[in-house]
C-alpha atoms as a PDB file:
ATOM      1  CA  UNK A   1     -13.318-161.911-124.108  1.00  0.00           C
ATOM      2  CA  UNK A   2     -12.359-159.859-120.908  1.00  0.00           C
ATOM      3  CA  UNK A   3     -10.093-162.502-119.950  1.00  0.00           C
ATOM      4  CA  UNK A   4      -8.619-162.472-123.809  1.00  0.00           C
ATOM      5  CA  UNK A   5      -7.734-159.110-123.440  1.00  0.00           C
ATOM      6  CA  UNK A   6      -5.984-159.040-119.776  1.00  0.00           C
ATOM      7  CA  UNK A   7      -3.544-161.666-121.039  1.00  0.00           C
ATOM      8  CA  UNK A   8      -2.996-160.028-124.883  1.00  0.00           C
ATOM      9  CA  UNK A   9      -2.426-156.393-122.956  1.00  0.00           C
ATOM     10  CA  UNK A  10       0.033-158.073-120.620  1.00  0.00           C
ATOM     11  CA  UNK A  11       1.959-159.813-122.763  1.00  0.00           C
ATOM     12  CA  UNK A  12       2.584-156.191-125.012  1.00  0.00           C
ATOM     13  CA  UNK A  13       3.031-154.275-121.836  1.00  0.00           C
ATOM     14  CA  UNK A  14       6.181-156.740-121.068  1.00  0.00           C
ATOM     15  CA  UNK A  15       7.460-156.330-124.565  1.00  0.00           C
ATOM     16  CA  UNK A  16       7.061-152.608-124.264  1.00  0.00           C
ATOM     17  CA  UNK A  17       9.173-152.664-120.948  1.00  0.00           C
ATOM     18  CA  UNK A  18      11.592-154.901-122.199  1.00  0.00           C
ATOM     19  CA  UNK A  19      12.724-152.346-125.342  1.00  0.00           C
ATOM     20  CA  UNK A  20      13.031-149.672-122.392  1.00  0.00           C
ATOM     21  CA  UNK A  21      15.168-151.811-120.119  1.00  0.00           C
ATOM     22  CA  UNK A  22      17.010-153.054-122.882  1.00  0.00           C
ATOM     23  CA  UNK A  23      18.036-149.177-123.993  1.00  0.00           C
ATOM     24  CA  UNK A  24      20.398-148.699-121.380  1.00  0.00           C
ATOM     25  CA  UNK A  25      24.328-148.736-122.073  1.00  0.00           C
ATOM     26  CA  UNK A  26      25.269-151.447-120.069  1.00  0.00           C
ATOM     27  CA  UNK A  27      23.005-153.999-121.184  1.00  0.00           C
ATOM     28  CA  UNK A  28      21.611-156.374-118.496  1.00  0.00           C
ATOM     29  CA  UNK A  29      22.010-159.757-117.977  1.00  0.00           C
ATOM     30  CA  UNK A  30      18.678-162.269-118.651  1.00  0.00           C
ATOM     31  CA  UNK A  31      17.521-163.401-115.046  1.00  0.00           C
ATOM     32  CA  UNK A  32      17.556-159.699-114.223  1.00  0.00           C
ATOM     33  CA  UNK A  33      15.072-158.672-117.440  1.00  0.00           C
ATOM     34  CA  UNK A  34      13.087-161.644-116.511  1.00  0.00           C
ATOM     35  CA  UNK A  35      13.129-160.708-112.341  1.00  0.00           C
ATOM     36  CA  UNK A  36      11.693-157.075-113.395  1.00  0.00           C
ATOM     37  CA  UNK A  37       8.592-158.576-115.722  1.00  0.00           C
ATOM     38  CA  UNK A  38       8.295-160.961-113.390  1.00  0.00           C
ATOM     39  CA  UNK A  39       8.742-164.180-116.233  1.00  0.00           C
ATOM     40  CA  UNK A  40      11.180-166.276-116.799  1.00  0.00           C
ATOM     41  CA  UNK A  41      14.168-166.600-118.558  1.00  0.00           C
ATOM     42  CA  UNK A  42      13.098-168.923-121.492  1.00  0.00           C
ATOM     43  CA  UNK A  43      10.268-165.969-121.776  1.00  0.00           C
ATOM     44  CA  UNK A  44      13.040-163.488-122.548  1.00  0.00           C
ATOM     45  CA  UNK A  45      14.507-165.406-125.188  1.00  0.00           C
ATOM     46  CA  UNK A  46      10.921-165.637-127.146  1.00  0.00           C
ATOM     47  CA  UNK A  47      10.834-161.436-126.268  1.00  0.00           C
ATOM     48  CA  UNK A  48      14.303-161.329-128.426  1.00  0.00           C
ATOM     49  CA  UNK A  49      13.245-163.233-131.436  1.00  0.00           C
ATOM     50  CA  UNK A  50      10.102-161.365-131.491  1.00  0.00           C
ATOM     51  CA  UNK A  51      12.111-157.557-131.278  1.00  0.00           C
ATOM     52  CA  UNK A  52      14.652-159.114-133.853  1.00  0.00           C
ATOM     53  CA  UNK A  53      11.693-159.654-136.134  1.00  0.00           C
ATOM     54  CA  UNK A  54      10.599-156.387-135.814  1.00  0.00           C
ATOM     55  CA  UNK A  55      13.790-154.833-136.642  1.00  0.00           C
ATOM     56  CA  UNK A  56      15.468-154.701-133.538  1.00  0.00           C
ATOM     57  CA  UNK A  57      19.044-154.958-132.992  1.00  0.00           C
ATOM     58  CA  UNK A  58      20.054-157.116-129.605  1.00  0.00           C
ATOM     59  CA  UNK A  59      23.572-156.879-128.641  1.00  0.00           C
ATOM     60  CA  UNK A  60      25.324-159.692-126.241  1.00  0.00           C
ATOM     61  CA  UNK A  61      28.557-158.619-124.391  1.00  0.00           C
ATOM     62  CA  UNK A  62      29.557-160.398-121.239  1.00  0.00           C
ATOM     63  CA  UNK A  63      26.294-162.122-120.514  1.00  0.00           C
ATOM     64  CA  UNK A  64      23.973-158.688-121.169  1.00  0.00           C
ATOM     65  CA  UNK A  65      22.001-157.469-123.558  1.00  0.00           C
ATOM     66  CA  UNK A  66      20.738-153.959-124.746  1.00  0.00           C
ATOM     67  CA  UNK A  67      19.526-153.149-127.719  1.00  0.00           C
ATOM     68  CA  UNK A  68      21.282-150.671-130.227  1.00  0.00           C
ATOM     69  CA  UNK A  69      20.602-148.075-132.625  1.00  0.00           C
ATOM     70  CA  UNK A  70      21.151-148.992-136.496  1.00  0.00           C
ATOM     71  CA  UNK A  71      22.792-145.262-136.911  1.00  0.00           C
ATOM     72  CA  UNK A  72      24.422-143.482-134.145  1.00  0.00           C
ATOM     73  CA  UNK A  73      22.577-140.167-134.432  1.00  0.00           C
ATOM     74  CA  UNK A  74      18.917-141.494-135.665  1.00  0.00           C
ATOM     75  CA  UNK A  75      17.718-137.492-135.845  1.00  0.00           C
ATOM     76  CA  UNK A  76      20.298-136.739-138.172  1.00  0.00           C
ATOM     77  CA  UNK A  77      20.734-139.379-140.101  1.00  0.00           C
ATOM     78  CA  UNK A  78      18.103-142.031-141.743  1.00  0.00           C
ATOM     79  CA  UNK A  79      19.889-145.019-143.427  1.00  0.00           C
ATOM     80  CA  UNK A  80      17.414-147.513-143.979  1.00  0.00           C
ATOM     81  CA  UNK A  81      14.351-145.520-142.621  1.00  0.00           C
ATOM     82  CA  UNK A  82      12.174-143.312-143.671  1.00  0.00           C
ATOM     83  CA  UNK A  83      11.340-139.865-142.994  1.00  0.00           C
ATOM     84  CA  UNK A  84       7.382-138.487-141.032  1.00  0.00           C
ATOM     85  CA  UNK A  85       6.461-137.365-144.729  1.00  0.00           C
ATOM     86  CA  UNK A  86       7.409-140.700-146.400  1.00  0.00           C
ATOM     87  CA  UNK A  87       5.780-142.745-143.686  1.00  0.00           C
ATOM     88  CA  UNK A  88       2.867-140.318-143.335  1.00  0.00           C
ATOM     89  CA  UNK A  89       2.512-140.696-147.511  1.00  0.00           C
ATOM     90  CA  UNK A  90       2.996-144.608-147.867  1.00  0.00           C
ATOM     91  CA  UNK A  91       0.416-144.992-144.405  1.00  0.00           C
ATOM     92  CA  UNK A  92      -2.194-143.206-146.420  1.00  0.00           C
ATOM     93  CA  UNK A  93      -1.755-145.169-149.383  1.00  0.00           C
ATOM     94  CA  UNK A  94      -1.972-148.950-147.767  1.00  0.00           C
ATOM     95  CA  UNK A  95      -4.351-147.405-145.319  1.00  0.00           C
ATOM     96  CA  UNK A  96      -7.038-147.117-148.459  1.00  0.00           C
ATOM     97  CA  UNK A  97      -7.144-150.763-149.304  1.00  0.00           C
ATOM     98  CA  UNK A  98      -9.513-153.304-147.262  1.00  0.00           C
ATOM     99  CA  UNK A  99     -10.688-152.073-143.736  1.00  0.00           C
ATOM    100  CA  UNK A 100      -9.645-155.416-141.840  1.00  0.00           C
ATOM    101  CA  UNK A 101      -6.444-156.906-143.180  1.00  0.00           C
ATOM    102  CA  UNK A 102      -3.565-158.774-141.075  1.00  0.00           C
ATOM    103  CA  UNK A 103      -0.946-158.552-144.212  1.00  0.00           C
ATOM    104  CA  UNK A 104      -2.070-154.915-144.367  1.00  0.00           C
ATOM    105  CA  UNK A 105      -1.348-154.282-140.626  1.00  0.00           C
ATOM    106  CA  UNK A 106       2.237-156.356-140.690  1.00  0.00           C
ATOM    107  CA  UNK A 107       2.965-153.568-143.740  1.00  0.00           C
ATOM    108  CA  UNK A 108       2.540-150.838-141.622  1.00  0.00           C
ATOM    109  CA  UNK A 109       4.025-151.806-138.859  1.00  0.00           C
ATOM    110  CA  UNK A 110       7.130-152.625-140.466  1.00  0.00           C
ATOM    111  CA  UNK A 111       6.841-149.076-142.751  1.00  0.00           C
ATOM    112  CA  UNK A 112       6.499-147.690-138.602  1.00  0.00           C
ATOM    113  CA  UNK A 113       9.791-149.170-136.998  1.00  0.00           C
ATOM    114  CA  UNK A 114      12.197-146.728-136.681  1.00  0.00           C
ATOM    115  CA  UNK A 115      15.417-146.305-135.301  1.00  0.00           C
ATOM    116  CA  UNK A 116      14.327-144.227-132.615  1.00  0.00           C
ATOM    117  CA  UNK A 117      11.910-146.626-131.349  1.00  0.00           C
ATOM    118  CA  UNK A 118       8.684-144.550-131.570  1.00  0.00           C
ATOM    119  CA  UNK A 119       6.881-147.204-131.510  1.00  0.00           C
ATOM    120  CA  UNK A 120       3.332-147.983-129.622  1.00  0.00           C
ATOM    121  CA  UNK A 121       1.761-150.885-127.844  1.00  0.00           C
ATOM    122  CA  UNK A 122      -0.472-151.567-130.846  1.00  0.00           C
ATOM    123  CA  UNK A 123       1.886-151.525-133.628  1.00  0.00           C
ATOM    124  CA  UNK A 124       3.795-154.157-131.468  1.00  0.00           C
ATOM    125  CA  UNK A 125       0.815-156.234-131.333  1.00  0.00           C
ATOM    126  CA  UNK A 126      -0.147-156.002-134.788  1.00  0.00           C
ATOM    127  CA  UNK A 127       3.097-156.524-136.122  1.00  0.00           C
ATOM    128  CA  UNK A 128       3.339-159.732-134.061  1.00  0.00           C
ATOM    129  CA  UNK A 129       0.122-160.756-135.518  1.00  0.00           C
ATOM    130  CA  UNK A 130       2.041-160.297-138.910  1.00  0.00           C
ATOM    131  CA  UNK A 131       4.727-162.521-138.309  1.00  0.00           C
ATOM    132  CA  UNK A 132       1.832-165.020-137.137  1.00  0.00           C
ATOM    133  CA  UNK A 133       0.548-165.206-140.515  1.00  0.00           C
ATOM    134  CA  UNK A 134       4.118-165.092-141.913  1.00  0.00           C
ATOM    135  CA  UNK A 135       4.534-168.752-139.818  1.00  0.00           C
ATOM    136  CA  UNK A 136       1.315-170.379-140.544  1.00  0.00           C
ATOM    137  CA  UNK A 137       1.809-169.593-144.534  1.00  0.00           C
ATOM    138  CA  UNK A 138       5.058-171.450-144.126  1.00  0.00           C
ATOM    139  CA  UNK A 139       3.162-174.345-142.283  1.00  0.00           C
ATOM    140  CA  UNK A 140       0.627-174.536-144.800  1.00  0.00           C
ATOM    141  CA  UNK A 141       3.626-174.609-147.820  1.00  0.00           C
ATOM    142  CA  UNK A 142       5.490-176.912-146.056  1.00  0.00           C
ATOM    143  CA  UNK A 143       1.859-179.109-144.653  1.00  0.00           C
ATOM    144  CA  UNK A 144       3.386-179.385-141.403  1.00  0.00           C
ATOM    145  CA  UNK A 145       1.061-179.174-138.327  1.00  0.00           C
ATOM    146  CA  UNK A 146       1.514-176.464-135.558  1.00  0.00           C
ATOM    147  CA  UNK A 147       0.943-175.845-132.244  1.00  0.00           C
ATOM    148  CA  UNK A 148      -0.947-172.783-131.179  1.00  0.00           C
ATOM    149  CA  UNK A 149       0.124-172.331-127.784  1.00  0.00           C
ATOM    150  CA  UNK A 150      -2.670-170.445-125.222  1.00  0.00           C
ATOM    151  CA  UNK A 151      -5.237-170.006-127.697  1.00  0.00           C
ATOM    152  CA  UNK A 152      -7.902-168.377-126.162  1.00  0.00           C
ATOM    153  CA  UNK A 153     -11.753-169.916-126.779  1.00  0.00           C
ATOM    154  CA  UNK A 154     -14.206-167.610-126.795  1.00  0.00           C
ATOM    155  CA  UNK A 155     -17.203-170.256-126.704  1.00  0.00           C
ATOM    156  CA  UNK A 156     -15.549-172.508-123.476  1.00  0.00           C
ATOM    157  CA  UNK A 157     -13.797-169.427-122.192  1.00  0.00           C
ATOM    158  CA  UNK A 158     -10.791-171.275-121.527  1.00  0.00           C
ATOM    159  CA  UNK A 159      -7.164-171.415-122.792  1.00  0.00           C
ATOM    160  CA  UNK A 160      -5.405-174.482-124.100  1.00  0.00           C
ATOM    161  CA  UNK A 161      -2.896-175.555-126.599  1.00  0.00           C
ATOM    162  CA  UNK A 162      -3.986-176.851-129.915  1.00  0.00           C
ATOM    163  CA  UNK A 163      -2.136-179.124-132.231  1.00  0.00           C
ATOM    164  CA  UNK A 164      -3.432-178.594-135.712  1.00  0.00           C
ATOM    165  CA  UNK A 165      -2.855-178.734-139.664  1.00  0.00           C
ATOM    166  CA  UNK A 166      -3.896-175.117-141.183  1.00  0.00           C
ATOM    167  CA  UNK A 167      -5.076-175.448-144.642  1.00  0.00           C
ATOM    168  CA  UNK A 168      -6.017-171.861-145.787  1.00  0.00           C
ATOM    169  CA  UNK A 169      -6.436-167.999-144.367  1.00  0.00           C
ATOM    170  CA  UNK A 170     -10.064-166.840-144.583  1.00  0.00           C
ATOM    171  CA  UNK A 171     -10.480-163.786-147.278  1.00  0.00           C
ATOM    172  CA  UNK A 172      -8.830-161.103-144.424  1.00  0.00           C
ATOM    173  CA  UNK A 173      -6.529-162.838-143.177  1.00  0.00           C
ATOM    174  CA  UNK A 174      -7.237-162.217-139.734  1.00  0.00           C
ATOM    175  CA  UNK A 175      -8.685-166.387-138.970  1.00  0.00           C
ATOM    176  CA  UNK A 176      -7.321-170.058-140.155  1.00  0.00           C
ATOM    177  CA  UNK A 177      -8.815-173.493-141.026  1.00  0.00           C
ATOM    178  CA  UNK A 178      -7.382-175.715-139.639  1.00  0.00           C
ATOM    179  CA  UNK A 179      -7.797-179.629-139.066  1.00  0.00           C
ATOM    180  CA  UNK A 180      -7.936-179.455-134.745  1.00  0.00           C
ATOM    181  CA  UNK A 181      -5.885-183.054-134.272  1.00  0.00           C
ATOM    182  CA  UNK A 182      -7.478-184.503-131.155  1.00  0.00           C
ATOM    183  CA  UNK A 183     -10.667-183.527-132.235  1.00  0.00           C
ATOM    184  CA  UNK A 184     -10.206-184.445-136.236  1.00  0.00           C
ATOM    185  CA  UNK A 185     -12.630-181.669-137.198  1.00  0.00           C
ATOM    186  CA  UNK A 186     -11.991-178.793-138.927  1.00  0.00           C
ATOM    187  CA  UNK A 187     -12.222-175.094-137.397  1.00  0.00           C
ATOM    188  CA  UNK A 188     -12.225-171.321-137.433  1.00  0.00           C
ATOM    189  CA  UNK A 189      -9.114-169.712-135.786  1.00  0.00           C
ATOM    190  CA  UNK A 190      -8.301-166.427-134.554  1.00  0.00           C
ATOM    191  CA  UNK A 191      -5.076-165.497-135.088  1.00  0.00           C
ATOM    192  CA  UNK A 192      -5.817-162.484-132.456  1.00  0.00           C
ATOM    193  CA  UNK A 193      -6.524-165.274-129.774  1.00  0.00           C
ATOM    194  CA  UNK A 194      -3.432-167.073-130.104  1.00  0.00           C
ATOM    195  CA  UNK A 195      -0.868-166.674-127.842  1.00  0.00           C
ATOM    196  CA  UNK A 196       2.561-168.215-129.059  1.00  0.00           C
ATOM    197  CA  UNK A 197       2.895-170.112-132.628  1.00  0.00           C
ATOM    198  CA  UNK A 198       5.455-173.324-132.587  1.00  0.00           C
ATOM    199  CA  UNK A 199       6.026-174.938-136.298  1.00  0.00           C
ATOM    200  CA  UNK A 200       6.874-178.211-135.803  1.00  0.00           C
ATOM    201  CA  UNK A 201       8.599-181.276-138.253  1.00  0.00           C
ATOM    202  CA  UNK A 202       5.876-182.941-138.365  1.00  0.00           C
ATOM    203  CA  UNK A 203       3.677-183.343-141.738  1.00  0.00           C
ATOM    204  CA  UNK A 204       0.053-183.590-142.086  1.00  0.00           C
ATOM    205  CA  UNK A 205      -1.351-186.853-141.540  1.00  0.00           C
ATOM    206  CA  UNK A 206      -5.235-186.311-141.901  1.00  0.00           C
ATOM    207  CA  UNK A 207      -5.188-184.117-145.281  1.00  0.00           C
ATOM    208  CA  UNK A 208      -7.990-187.107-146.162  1.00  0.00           C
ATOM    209  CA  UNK A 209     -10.438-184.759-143.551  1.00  0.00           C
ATOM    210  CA  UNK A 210      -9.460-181.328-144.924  1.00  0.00           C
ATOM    211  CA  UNK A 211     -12.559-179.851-145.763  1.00  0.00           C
ATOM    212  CA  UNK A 212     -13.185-176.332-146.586  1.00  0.00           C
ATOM    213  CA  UNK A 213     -15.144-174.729-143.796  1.00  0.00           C
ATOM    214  CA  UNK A 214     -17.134-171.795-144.882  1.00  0.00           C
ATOM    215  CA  UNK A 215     -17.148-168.172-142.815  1.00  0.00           C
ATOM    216  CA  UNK A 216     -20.202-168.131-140.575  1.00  0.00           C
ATOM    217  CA  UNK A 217     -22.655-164.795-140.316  1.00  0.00           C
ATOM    218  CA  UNK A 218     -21.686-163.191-137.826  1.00  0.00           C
ATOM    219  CA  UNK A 219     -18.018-164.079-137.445  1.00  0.00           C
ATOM    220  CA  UNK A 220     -18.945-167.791-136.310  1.00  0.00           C
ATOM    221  CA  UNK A 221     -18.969-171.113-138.034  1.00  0.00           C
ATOM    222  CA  UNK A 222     -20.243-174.352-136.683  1.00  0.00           C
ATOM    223  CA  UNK A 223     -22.275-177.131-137.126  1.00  0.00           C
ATOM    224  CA  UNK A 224     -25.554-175.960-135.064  1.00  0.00           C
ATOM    225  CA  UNK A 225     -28.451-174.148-137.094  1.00  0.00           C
ATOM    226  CA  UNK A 226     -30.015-171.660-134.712  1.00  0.00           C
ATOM    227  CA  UNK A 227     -33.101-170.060-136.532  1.00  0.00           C
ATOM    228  CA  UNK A 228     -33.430-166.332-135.659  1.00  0.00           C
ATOM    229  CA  UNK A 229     -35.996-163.480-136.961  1.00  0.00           C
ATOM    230  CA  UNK A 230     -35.068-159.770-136.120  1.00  0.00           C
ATOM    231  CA  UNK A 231     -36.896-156.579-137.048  1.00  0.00           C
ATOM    232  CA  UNK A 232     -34.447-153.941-137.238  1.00  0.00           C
ATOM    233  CA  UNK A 233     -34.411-150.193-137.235  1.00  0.00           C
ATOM    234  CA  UNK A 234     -32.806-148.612-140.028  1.00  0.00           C
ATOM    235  CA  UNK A 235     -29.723-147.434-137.862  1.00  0.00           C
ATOM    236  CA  UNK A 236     -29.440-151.280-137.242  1.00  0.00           C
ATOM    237  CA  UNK A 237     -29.971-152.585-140.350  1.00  0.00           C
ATOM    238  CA  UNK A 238     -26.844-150.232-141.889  1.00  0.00           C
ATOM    239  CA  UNK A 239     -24.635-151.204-139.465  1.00  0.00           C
ATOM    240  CA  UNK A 240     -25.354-155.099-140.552  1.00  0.00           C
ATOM    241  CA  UNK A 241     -24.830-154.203-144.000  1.00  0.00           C
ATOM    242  CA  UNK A 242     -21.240-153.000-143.354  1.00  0.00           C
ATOM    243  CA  UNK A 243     -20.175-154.554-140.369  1.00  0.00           C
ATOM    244  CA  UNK A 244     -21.294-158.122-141.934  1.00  0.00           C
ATOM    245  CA  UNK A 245     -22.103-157.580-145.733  1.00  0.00           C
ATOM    246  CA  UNK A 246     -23.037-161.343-145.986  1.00  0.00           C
ATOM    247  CA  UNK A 247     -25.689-161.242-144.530  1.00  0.00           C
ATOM    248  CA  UNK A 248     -27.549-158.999-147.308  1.00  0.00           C
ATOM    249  CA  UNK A 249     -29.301-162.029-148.859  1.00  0.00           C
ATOM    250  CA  UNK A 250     -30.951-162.770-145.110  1.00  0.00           C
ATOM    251  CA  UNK A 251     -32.870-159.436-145.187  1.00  0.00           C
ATOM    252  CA  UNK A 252     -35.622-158.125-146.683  1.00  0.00           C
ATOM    253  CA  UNK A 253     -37.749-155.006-146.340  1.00  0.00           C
ATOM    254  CA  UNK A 254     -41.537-154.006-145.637  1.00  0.00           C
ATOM    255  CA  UNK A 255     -43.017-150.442-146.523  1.00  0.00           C
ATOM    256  CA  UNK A 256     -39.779-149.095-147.043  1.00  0.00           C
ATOM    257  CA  UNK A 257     -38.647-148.918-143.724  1.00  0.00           C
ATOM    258  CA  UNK A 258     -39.309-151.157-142.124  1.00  0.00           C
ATOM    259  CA  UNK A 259     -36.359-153.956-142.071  1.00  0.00           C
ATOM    260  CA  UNK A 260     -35.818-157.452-141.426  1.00  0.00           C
ATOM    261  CA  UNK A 261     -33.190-160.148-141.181  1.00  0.00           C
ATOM    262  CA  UNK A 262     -34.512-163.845-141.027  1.00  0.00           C
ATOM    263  CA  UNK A 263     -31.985-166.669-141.452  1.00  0.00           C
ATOM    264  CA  UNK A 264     -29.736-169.416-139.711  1.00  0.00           C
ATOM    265  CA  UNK A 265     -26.599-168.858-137.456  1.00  0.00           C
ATOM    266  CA  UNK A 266     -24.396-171.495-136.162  1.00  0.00           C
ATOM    267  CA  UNK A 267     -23.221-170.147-133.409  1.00  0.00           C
ATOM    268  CA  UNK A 268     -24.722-166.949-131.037  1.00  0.00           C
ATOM    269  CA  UNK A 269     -22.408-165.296-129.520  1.00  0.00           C
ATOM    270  CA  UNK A 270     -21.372-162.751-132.595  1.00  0.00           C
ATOM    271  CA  UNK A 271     -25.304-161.769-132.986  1.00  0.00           C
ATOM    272  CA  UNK A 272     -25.780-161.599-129.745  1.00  0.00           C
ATOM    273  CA  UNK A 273     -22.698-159.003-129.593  1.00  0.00           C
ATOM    274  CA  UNK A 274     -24.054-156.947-132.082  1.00  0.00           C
ATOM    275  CA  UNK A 275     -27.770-156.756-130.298  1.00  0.00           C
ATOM    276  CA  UNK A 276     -26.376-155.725-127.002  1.00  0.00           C
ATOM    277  CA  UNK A 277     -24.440-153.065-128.603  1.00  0.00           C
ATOM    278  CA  UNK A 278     -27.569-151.304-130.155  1.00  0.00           C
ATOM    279  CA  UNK A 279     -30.037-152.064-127.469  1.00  0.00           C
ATOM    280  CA  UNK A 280     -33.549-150.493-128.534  1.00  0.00           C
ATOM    281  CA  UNK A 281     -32.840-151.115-132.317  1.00  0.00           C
ATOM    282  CA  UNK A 282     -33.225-154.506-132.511  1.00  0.00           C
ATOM    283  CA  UNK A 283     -36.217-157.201-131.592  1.00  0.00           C
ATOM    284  CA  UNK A 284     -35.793-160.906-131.483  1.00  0.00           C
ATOM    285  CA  UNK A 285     -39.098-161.914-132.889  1.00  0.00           C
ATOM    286  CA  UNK A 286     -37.763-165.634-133.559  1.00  0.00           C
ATOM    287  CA  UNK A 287     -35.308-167.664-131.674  1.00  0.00           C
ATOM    288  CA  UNK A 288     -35.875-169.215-128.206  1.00  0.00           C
ATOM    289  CA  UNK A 289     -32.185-169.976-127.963  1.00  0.00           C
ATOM    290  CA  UNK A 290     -31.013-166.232-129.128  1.00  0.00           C
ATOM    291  CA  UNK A 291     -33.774-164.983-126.671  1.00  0.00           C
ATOM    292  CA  UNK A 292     -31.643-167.436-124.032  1.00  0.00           C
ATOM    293  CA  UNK A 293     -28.326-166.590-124.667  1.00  0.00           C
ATOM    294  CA  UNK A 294     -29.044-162.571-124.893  1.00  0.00           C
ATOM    295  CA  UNK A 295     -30.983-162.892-121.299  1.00  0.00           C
ATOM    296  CA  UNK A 296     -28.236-165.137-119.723  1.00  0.00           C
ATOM    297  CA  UNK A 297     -25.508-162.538-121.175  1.00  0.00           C
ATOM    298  CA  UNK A 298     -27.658-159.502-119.629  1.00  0.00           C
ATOM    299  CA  UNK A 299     -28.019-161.027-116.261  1.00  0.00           C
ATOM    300  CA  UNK A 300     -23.777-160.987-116.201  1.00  0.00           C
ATOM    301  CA  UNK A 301     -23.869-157.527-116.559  1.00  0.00           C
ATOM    302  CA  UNK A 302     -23.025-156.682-113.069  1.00  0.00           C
ATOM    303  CA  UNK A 303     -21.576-153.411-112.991  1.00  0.00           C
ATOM    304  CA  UNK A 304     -22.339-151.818-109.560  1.00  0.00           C
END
């Protein structure tokens, strides 16, 4: 996941730079924004649509670009924006619904863009992951297959393009299911772990394999059917209640407080998360391959 995050923080630092070189009055011309972030020029170009999205306003005179200011004195005047009590008011109010929600977070951050760019690194992100949702909808209206450039795997730890058909959002909007093409099965994605969304003209062709594909425990879904038993400490055992609420039915109690969680997984890697970060609440006392995975994922902690 370390390897996730290095490429999602680069990609929002360059963004980040790009609104401040793009502030001057002069403009600049392409090659040069793409020399100082060290990309290309065709990178650039996806950088604009993305800031237009947002609400930013690119302006092209001889060959450069800058961005400008929707009102010439943004402290005085507020056409089109809000003011810090209205956005402080209508953040509390959206804030209240579900904890986890992509549609939720594309609100906000387009409630947050203001004229004066004040503006940080994570609303950037999480408004891009808005207009990611915004594009997949339209796929699945339109049942046209995408391609979800750089999407990060988690379980090969690699990065690859995948050509797909997306059927449906999970209940937070945050993953997809999606027929994977080359592999005709269907899958969990993250929209977090995808790097660049490309609709294409193509329709679906395998709609005769879309299956619904059911939310693992634990944030996972898959075929395999790893059997685990855990004895919990109460600190643990709240934490699973509200971090993953599905799991309820898996758990039962003995002499009050004493608490269990017995069930199936498909995959290991979300357990196994949420063991290492409560180590001494939490015994394995079934599961060879949990007992594994947990020692393999210990012996790569390497920190001095």
């Amino acid at each position: 996941m370390a390897k996730s995050n290095s490429i999602e923080q680069q990609k929002i630092l360059r963004v980040f730079k790009l609104i401040n070189l793009l502030r001057s009055n002069i403009g600049k011309p392409v090659h040069k924004l793409a020399e100082s972030l060290q990309t290309d020029p065709r990178t650039i170009y996806r950088y604009f649509k993305l800031l237009e999205a947002l609400g930013f306003e690119i302006e092209k005179k001889h060959s450069k670009f800058r961005i400008i200011d929707r009102v010439e004195n943004p402290n005085e005047y507020a056409f089109g924006t809000f003011n810090e009590e209205e956005i402080q008011f209508m953040n509390d109010l959206i804030s209240k619904s579900s904890k986890k929600n992509l549609l939720k977070d594309s609100i906000l951050q387009k409630i947050n863009i203001r004229s004066d760019f004040r503006q940080s690194v994570n609303q950037l992100f999480n408004a891009n992951l808005g207009i990611y949702v915004d594009l997949i909808a339209q796929a699945i209206k339109d049942q046209n297959q995408v391609i979800l450039q750089d999407y990060y795997s988690l379980s090969s730890d690699s990065i690859s393009d995948r050509l797909v058909e997306p059927v449906a959002f999970n209940t937070n909007f945050d993953s997809i299911y999606a027929l994977e093409v080359e592999s005709k099965e269907m899958k969990m994605f993250k929209i977090e772990r995808i790097g660049e969304i490309l609709l294409t003209s193509k329709p679906f062709k395998y709609q005769t394999l879309h299956k619904p594909l059911e939310q693992g425990l634990f944030g996972f879904s898959g075929k395999n059917q790893f059997h685990v038993h855990l004895k919990l400490s109460k600190k643990a055992y709240q934490l699973m209640m509200e971090e993953f609420p599905d799991t309820k039915p898996f758990t039962y109690t003995k002499n009050r407080n004493q608490y269990f969680f017995e069930g199936k997984i498909p995959q290991l890697p979300g357990l196994a998360r949420f063991i290492l970060g409560l180590p001494g609440e939490i015994k394995v006392l079934e599961g060879e391959e949990l007992k594994a995975y947990l020692k393999e994922q210990l012996d790569k902690a390497r920190y001095f």
